[in-house]
Protein backbone atom coordinates (compact mmCIF):
# COMPACT_ATOMS: atom_id res chain seq x y z
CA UNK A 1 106.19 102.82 92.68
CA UNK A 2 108.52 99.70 92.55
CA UNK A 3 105.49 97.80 93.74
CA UNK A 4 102.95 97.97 91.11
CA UNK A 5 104.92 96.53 88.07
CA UNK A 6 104.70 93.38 90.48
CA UNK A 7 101.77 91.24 89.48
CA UNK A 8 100.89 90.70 93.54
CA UNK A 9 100.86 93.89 94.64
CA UNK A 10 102.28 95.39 97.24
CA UNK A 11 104.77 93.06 99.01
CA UNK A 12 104.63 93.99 102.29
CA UNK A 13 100.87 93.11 102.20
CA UNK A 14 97.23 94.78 102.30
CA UNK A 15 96.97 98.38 103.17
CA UNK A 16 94.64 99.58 106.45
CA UNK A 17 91.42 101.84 104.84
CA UNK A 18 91.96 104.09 108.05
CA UNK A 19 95.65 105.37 108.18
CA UNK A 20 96.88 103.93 104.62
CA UNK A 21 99.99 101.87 106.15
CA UNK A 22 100.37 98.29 104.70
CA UNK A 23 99.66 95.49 107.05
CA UNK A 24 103.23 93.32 107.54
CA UNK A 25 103.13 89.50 108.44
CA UNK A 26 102.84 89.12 112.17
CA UNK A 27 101.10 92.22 112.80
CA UNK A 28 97.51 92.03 114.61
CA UNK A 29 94.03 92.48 112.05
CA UNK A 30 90.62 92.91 112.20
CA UNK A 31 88.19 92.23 108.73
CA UNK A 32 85.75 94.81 109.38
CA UNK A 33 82.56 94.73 107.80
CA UNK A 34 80.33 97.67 107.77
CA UNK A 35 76.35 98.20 107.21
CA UNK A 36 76.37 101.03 104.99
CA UNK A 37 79.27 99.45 102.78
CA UNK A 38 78.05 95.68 102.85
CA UNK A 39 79.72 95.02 99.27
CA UNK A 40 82.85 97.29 99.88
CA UNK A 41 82.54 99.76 96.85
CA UNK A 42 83.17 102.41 99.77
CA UNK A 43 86.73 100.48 100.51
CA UNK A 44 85.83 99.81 104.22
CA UNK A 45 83.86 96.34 104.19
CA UNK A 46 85.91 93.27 103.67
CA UNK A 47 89.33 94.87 104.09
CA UNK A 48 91.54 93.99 106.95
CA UNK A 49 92.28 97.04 109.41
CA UNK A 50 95.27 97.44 112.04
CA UNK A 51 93.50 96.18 115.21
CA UNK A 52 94.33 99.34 116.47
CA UNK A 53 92.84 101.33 113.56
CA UNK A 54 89.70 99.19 113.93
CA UNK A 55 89.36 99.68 118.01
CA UNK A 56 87.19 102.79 117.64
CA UNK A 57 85.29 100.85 115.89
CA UNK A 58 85.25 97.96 118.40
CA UNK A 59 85.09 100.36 121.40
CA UNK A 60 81.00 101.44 120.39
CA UNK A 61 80.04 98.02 119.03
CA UNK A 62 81.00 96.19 122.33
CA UNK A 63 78.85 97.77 124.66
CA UNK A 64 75.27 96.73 122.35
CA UNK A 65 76.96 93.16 122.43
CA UNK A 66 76.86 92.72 125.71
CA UNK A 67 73.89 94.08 126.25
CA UNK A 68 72.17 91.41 123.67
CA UNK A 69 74.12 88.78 125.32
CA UNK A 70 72.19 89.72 128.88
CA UNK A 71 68.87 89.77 127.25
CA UNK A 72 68.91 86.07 126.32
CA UNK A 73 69.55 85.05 129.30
């Protein structure tokens, strides 16, 4: 590919670990960090996602964090 003679990589930016697109300029992220890949040798942790790639994600983690937010209180 045209891309990888280029010392930066691919141009267009970082590519999402979920669906393999790059991630252009302007478009909404997420840096995920998972438990079971804290140093990401796995190629999740540490990596930006699509937001929407990375709602899953969001979608079972929000529940538990409101749930610890009510217990403080």
């Amino acid at each position: 590919m045209a891309y990888d003679a280029e010392s930066g990589g691919d141009p267009r930016g970082p590519h999402c670990p979920k669906c393999g697109r790059p991630i252009e300029a302007g478009q909404k992220s997420t840096l995920m960090h998972f438990a079971h890949d804290p140093y990401g040798h796995q190629g999740l942790s540490g990596k930006p996602w699509h937001s929407e790639c990375a709602r899953p994600h969001w979608d079972k983690l929000t529940p538990v964090l409101a749930m610890l937010q009510g217990l403080g209180r």
